[in-house]
C-alpha atoms as a PDB file:
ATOM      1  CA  UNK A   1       2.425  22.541 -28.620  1.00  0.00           C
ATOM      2  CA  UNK A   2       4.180  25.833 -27.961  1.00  0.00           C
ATOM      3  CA  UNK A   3       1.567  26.557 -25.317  1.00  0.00           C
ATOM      4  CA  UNK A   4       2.090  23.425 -23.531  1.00  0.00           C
ATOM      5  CA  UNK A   5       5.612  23.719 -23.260  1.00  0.00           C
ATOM      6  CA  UNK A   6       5.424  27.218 -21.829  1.00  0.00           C
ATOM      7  CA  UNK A   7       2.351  25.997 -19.140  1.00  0.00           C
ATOM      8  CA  UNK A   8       5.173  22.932 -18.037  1.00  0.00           C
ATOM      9  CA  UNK A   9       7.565  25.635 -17.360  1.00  0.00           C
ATOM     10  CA  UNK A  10       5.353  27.926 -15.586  1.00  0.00           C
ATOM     11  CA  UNK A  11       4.717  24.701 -13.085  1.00  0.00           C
ATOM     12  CA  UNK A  12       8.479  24.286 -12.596  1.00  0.00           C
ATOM     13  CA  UNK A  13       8.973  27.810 -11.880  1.00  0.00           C
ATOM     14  CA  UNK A  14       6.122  27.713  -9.351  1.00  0.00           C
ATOM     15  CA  UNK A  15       7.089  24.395  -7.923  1.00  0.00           C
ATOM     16  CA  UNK A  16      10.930  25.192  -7.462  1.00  0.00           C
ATOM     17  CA  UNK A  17       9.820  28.863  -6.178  1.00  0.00           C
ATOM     18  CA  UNK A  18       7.480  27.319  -3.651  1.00  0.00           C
ATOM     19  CA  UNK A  19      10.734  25.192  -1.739  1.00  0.00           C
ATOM     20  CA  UNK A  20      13.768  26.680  -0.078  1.00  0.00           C
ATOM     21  CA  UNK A  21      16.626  26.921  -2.464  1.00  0.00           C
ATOM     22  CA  UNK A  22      18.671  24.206  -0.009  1.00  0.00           C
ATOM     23  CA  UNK A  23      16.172  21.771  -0.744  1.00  0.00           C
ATOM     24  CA  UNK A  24      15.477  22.631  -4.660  1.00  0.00           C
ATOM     25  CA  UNK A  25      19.400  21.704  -4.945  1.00  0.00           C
ATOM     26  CA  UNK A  26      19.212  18.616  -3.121  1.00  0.00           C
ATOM     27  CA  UNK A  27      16.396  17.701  -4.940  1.00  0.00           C
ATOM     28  CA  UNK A  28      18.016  17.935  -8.382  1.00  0.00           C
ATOM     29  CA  UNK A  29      20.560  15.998  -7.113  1.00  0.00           C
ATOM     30  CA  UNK A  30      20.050  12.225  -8.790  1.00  0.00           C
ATOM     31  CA  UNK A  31      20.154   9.695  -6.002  1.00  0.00           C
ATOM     32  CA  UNK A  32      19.152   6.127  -6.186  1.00  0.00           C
ATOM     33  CA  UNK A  33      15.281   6.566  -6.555  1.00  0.00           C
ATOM     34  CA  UNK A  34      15.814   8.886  -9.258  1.00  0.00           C
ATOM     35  CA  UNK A  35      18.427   7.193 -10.851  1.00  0.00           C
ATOM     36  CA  UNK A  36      16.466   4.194 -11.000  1.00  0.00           C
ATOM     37  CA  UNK A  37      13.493   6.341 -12.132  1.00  0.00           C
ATOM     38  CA  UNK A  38      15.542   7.394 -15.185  1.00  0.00           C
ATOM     39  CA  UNK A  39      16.693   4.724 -16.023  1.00  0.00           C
ATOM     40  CA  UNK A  40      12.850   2.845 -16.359  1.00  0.00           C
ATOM     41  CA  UNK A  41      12.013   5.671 -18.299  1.00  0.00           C
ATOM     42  CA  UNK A  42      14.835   5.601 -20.672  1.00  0.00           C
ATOM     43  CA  UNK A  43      14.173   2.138 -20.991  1.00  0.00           C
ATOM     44  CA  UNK A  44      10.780   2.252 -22.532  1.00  0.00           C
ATOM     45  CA  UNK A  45      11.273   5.244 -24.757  1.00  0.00           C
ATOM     46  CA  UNK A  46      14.249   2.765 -25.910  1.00  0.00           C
ATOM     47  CA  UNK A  47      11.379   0.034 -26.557  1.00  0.00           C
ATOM     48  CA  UNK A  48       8.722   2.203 -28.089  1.00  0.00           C
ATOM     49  CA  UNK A  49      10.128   4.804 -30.008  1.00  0.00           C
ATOM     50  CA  UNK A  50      10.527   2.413 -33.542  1.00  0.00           C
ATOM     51  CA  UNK A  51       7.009   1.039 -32.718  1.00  0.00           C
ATOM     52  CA  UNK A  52       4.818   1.198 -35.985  1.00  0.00           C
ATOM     53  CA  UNK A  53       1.526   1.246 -33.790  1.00  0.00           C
ATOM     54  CA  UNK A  54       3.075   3.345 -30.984  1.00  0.00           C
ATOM     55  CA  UNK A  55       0.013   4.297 -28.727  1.00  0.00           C
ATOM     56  CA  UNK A  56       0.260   7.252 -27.178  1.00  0.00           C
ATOM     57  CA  UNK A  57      -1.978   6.745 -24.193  1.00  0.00           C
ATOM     58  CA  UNK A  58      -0.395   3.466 -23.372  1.00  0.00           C
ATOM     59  CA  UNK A  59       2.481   5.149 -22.904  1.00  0.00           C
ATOM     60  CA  UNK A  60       1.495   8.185 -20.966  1.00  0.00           C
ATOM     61  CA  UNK A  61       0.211   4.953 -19.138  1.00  0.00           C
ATOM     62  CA  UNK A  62       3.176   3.575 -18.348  1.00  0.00           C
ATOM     63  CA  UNK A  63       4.875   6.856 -17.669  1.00  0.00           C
ATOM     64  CA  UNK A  64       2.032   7.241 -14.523  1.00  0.00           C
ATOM     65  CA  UNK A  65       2.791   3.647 -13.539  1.00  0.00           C
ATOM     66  CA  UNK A  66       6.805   4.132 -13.257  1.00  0.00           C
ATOM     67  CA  UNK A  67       6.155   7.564 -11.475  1.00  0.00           C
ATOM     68  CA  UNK A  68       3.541   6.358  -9.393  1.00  0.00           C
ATOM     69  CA  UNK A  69       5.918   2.970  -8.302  1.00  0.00           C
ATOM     70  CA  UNK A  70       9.135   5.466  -7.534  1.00  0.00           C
ATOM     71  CA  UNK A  71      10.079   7.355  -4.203  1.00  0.00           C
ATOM     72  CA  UNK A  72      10.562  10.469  -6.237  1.00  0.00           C
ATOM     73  CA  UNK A  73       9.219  13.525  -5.318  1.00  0.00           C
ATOM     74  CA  UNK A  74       6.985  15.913  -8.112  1.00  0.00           C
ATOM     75  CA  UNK A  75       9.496  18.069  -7.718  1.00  0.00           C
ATOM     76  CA  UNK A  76      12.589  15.731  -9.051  1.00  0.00           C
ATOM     77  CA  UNK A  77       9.989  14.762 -11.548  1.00  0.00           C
ATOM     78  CA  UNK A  78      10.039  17.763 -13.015  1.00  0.00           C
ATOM     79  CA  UNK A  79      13.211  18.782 -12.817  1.00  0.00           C
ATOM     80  CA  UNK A  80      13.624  15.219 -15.393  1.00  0.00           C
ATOM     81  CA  UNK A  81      11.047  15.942 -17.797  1.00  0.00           C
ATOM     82  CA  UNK A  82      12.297  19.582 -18.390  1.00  0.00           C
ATOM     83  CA  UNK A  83      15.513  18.295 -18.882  1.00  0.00           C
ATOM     84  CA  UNK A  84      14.424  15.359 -21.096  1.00  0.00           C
ATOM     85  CA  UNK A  85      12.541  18.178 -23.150  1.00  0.00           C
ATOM     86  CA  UNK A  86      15.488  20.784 -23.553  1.00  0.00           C
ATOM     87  CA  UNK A  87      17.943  18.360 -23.880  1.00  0.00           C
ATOM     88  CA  UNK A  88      17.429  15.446 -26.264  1.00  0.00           C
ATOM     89  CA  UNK A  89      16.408  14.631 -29.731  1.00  0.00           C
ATOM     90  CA  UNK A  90      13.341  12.993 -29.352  1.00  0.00           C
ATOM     91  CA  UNK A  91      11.207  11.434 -32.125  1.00  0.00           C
ATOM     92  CA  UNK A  92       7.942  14.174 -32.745  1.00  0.00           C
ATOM     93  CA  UNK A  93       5.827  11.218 -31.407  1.00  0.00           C
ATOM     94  CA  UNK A  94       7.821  10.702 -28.089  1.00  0.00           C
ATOM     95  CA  UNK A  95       8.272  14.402 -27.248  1.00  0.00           C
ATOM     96  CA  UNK A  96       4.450  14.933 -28.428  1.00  0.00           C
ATOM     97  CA  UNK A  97       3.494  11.924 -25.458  1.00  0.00           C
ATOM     98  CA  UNK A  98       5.947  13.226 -22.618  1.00  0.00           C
ATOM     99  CA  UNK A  99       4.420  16.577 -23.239  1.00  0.00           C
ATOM    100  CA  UNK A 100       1.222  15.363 -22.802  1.00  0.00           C
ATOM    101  CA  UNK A 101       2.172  12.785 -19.551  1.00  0.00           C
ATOM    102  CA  UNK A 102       3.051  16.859 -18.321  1.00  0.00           C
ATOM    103  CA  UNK A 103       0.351  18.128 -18.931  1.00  0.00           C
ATOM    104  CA  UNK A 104      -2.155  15.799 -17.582  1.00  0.00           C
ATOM    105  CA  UNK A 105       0.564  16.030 -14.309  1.00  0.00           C
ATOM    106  CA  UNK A 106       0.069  19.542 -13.834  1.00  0.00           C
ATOM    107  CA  UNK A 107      -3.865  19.874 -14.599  1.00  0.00           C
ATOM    108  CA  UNK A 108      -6.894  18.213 -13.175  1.00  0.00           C
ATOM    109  CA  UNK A 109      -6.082  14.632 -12.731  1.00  0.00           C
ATOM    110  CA  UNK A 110      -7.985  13.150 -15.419  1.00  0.00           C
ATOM    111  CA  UNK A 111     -10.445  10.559 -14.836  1.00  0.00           C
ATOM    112  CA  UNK A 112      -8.718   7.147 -14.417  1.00  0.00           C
ATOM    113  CA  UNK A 113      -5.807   8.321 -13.120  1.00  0.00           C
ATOM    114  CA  UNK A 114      -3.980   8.769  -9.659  1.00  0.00           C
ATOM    115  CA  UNK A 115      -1.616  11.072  -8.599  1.00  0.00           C
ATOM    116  CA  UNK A 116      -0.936   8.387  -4.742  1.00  0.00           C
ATOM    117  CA  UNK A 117       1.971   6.880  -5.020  1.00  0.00           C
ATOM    118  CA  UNK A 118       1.995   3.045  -4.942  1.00  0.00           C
ATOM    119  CA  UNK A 119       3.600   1.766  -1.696  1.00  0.00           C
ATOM    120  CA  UNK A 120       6.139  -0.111  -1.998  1.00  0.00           C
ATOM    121  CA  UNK A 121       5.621  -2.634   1.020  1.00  0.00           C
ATOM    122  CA  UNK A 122       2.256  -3.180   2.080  1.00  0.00           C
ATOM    123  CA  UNK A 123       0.880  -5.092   5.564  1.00  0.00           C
ATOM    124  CA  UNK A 124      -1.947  -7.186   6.815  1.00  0.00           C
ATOM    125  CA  UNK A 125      -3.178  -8.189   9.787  1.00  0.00           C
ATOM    126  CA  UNK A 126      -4.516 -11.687  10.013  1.00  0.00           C
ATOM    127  CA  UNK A 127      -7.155 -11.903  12.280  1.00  0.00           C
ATOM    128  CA  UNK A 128     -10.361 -10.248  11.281  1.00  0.00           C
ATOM    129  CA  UNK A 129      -8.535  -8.217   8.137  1.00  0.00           C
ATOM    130  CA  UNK A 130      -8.023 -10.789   5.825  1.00  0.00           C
ATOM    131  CA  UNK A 131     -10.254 -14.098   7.933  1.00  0.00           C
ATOM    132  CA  UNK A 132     -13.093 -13.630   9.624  1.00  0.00           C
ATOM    133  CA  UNK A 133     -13.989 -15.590  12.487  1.00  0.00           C
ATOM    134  CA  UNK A 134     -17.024 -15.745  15.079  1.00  0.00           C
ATOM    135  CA  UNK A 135     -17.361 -16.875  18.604  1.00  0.00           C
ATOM    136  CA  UNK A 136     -18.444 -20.366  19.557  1.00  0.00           C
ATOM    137  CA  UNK A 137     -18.894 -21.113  23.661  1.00  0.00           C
ATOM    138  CA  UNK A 138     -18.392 -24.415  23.358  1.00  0.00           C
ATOM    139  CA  UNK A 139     -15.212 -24.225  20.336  1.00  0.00           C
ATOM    140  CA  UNK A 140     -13.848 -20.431  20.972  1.00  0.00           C
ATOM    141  CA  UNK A 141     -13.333 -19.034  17.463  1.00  0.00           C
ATOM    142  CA  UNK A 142     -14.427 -20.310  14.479  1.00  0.00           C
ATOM    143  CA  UNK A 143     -13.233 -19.759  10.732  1.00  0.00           C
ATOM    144  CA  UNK A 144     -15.498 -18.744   8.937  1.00  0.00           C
ATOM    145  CA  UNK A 145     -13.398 -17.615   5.660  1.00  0.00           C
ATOM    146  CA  UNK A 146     -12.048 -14.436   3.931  1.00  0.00           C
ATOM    147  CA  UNK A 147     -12.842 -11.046   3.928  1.00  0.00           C
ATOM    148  CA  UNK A 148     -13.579 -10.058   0.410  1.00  0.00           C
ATOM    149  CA  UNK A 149     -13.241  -6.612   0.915  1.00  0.00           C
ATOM    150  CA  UNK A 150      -9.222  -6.961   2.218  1.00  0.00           C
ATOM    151  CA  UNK A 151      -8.700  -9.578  -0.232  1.00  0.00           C
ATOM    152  CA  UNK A 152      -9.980  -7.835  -3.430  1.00  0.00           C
ATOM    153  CA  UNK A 153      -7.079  -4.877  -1.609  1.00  0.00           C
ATOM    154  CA  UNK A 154      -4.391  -7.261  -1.306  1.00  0.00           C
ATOM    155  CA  UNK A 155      -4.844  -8.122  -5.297  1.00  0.00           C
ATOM    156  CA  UNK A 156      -4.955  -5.311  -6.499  1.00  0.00           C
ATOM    157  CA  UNK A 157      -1.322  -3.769  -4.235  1.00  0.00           C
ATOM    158  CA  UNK A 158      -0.060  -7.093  -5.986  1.00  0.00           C
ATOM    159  CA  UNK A 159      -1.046  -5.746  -9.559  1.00  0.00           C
ATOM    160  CA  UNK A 160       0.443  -2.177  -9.330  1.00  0.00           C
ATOM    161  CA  UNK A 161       3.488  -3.668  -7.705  1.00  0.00           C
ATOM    162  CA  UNK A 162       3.829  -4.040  -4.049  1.00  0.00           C
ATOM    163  CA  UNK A 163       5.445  -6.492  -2.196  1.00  0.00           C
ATOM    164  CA  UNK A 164       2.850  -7.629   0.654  1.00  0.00           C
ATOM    165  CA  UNK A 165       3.067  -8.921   3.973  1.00  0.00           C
ATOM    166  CA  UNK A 166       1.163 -10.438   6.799  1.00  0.00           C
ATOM    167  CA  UNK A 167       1.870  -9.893   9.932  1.00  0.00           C
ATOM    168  CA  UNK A 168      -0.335 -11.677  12.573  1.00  0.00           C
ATOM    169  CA  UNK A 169       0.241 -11.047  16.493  1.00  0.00           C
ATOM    170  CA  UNK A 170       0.045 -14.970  16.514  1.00  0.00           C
ATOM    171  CA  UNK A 171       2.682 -16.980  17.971  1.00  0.00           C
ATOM    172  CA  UNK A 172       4.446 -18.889  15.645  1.00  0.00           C
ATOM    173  CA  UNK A 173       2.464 -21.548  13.930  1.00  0.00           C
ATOM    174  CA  UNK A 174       3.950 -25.186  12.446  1.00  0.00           C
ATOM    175  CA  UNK A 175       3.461 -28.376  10.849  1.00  0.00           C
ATOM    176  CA  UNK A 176       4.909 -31.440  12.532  1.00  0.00           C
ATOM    177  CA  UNK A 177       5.892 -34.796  10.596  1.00  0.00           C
ATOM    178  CA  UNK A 178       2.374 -35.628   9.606  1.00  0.00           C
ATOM    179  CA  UNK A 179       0.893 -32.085   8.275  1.00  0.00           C
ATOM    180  CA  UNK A 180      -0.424 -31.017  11.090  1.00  0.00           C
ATOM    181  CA  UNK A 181      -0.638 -27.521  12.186  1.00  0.00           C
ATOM    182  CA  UNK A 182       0.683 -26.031  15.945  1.00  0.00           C
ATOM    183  CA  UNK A 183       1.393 -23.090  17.665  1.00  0.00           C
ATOM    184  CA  UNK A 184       4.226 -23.340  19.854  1.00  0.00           C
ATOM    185  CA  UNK A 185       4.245 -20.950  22.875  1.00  0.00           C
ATOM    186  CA  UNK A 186       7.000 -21.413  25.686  1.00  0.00           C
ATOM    187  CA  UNK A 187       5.168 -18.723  27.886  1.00  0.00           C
ATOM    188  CA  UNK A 188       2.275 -21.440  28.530  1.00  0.00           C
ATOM    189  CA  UNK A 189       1.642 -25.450  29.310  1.00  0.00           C
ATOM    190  CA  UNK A 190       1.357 -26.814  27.417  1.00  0.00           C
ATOM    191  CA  UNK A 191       3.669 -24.408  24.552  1.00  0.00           C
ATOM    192  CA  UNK A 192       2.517 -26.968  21.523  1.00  0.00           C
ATOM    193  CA  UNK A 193      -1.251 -26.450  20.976  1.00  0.00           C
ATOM    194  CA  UNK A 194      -2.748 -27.826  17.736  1.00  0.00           C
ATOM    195  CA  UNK A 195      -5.186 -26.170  15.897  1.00  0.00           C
ATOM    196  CA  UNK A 196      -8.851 -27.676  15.515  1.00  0.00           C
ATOM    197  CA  UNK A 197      -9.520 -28.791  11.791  1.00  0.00           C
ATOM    198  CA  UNK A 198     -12.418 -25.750  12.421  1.00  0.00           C
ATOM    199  CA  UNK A 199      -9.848 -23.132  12.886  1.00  0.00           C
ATOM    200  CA  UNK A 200      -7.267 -21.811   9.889  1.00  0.00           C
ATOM    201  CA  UNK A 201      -3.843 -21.447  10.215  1.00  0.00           C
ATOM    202  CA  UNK A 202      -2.480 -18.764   8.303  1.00  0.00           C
ATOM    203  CA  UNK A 203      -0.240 -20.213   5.880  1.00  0.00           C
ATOM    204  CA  UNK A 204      -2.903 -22.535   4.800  1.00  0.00           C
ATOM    205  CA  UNK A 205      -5.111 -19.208   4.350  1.00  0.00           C
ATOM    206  CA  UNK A 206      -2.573 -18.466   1.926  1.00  0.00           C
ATOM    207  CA  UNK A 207      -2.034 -21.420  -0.075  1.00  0.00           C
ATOM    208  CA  UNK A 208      -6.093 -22.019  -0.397  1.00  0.00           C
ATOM    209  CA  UNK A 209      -6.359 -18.385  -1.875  1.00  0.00           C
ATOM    210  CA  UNK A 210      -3.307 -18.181  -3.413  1.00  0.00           C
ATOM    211  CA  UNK A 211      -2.075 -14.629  -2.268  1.00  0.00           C
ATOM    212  CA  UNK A 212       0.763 -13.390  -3.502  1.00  0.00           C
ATOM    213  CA  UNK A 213       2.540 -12.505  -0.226  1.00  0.00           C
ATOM    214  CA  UNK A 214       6.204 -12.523   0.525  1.00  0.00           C
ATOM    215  CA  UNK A 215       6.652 -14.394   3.718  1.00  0.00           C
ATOM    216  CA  UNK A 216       3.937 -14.304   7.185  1.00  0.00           C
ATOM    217  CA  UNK A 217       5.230 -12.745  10.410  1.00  0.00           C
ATOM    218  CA  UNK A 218       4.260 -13.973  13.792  1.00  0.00           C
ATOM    219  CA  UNK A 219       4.990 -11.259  16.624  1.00  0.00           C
ATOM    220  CA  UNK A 220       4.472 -13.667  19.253  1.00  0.00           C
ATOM    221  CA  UNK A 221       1.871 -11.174  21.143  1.00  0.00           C
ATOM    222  CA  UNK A 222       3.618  -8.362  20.656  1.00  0.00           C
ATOM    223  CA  UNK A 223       2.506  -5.022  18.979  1.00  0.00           C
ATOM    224  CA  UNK A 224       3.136  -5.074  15.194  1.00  0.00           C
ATOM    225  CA  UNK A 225       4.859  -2.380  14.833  1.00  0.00           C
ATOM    226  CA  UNK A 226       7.540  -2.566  17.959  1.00  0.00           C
ATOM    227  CA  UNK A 227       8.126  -6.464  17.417  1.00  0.00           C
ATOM    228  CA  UNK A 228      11.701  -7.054  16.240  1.00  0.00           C
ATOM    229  CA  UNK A 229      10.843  -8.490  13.015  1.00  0.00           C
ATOM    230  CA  UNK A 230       7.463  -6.322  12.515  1.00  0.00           C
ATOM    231  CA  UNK A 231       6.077  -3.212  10.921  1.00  0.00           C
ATOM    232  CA  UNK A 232       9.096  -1.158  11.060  1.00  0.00           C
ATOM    233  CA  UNK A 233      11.655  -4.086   9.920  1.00  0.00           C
ATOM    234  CA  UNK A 234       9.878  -4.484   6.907  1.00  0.00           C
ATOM    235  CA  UNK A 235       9.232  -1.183   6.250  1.00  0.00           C
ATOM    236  CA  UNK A 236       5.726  -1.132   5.524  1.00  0.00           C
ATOM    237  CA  UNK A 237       4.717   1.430   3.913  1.00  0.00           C
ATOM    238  CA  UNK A 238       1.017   1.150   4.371  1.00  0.00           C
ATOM    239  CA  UNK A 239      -0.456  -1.122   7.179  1.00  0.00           C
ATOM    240  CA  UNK A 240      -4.140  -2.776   7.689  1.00  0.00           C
ATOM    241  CA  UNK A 241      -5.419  -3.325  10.933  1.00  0.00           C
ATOM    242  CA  UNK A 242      -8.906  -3.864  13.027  1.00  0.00           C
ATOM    243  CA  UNK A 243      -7.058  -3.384  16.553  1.00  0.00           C
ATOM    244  CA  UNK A 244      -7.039   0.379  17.864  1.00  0.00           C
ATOM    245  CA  UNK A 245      -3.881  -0.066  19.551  1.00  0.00           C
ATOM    246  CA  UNK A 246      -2.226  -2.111  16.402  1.00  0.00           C
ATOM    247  CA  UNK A 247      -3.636   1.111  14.370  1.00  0.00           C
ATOM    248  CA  UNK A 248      -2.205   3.637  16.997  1.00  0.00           C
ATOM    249  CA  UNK A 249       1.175   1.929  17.401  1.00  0.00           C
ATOM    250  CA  UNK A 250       1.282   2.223  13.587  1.00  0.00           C
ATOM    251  CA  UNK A 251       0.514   5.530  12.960  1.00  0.00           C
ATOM    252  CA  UNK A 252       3.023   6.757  16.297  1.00  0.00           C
ATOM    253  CA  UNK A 253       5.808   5.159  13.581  1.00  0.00           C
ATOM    254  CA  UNK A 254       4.582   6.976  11.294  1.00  0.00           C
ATOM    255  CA  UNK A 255       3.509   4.283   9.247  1.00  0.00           C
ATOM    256  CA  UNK A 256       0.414   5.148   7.580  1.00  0.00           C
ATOM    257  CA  UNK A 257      -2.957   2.622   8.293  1.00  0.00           C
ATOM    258  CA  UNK A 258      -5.965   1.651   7.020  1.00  0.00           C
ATOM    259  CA  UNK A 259      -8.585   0.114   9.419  1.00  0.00           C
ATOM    260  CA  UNK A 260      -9.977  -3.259   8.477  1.00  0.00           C
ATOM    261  CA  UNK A 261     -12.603  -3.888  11.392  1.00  0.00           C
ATOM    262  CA  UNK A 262     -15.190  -5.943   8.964  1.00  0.00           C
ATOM    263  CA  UNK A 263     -17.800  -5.761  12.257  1.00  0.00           C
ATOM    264  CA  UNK A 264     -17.871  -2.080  12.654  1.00  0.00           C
ATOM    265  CA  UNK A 265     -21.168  -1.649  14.249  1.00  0.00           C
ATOM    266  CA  UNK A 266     -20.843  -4.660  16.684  1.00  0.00           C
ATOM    267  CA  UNK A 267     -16.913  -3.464  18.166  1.00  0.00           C
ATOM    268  CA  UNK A 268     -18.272   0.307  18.089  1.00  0.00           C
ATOM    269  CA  UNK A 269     -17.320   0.501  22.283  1.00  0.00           C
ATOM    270  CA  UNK A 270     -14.153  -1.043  21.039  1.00  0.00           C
ATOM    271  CA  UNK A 271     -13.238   2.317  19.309  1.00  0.00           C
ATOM    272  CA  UNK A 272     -14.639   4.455  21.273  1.00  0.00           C
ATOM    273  CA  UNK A 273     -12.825   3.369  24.267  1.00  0.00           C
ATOM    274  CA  UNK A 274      -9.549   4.628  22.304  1.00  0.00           C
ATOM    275  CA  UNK A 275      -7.646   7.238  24.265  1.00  0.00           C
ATOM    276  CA  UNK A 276      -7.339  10.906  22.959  1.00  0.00           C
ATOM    277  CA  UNK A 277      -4.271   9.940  21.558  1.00  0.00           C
ATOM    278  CA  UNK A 278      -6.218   7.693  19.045  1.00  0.00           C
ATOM    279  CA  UNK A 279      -9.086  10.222  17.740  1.00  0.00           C
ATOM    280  CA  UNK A 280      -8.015   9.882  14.675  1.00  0.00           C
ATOM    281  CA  UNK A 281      -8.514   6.169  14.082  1.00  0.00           C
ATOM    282  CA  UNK A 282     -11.500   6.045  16.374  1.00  0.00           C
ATOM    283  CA  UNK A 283     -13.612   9.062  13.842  1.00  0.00           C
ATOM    284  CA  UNK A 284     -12.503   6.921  10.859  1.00  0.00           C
ATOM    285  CA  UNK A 285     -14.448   4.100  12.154  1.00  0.00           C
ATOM    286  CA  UNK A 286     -17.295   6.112  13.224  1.00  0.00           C
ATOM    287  CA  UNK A 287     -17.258   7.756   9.701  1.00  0.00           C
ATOM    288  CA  UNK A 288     -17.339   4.341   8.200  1.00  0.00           C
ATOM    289  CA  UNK A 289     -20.238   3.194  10.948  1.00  0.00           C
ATOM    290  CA  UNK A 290     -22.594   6.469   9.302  1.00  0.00           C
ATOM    291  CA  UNK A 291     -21.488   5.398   6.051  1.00  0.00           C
ATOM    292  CA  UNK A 292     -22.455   2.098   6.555  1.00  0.00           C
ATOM    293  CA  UNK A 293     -25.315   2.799   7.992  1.00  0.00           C
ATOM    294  CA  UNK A 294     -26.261   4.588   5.150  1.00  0.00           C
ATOM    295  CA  UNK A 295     -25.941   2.183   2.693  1.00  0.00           C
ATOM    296  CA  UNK A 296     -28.309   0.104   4.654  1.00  0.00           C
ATOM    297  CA  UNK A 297     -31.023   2.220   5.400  1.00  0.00           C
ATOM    298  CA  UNK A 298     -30.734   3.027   1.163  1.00  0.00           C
ATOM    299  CA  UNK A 299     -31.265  -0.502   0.446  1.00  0.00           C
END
């Protein structure tokens, strides 16, 4: 045990050593995140320190899913522990736990675990992220349902604990007197199209697979992440997107994005058309062309 104490503080000294002394005191300051941080922790050492069955890896468990949830840094992180060691009486079994939450914080991360933090608000697109769709001459586009791949995503942000959005560069759709669904558009005539019964209007994509998203946001046409009401009104944290200028508008917010393209190999000019300004997003695709493409050929 003594060991592990002294490797905990050898990581603090090298953490604090590694950041100007400006920042170490600002970080030890306890602002809201931390505050809040402390308090969750407090919380459950409250609950399970008279436990009979206390589990120790469930609770190192729960200690990764508080830290992982919070906008703390490592750095304020430790700065708690060490004082949560030095300072308080803590049952053997408690104290035995947090030193081993440190330890696995410090080392290798151990299989199972993550070190990412879990955003706190994450975004869809619509269109070809979380439906997919083909092309009909005679019909336009056609629904032709969800994208497991996003979808299985979107559950499991919901189950560590972000709030979810989707926000869809479609104008914004209704339901008149009878159920039926419209888009109203004053830019063209007529401004109140219906939608055919072959199409699916987003909020009805939601209620038929139950996704457990906050509200939908229509930008009208606009870019997602310079609409009034979009990407950076939310505050997304994370954003999913097939469109190479949706994906660069993002990232230029510094928003950070995930491409959802579930046709990769059939919009390949699509990215590759991308400006130098959007390398970035246009080798990720690539990347996940090859990989693709690899999978196949293995099958």
């Amino acid at each position: 045990m003594k060991l592990l104490f002294e490797n905990w503080r050898k990581y603090l000294k090298e953490a604090n050593e590694s950041i100007d002394h400006s920042e170490a005191s600002h970080l030890q300051t306890v602002d809201r995140a931390l505050g809040h941080f402390v308090t969750s922790v407090n919380e459950l050492i409250q609950r399970v320190q008279n436990e009979e069955d206390f589990n120790e890896e469930d609770f190192i468990d729960k200690l990764w899913t508080l830290y992982r949830r919070s906008k703390i840094t490592s750095h304020q992180l430790g700065n708690f522990l060490n004082d949560l060691m030095d300072g308080h009486d803590l049952p053997k079994h408690i104290d035995d736990a947090i030193l081993g939450f440190a330890m696995e914080f410090t080392g290798p991360t151990p299989e199972g675990r993550s070190h990412e933090k879990i955003p706190a608000i994450v975004t869809f697109d619509f269109d070809d992220t979380l439906s997919l769709s083909h092309w009909d001459d005679d019909k336009g586009f056609v629904y032709d349902g969800p994208y497991q791949e996003m979808m299985d995503l979107l559950m499991n942000y919901h189950k560590e604990g972000s709030k979810i959005y989707i926000v869809t560069s479609r104008h914004k759709e209704m339901q008149d007197e009878d159920g039926n669904w419209f888009t109203f558009n004053p830019k063209v005539n007529p401004s109140k199209r219906y939608i055919k019964d072959y199409q699916m209007p987003v909020w009805e994509f939601v209620k038929k697979n139950g996704l457990p998203i906050q509200d939908v946001i229509f930008t009208n046409g606009q870019l997602k992440a310079e609409a009034e009401d979009g990407l950076i009104e939310l505050g997304s944290d994370v954003h999913h997107d097939d469109d190479p200028e949706e994906i660069h508008a993002a990232q230029q917010a510094g928003i950070k994005t995930t491409i959802s393209d579930p046709y990769p190999e059939e919009r390949q000019e699509k990215w590759e058309a991308a400006s130098p300004e959007r390398d970035a997003a246009a080798n990720e695709m690539k990347a996940r062309i090859a990989a693709h493409q690899q999978r196949q050929s293995e099958k």
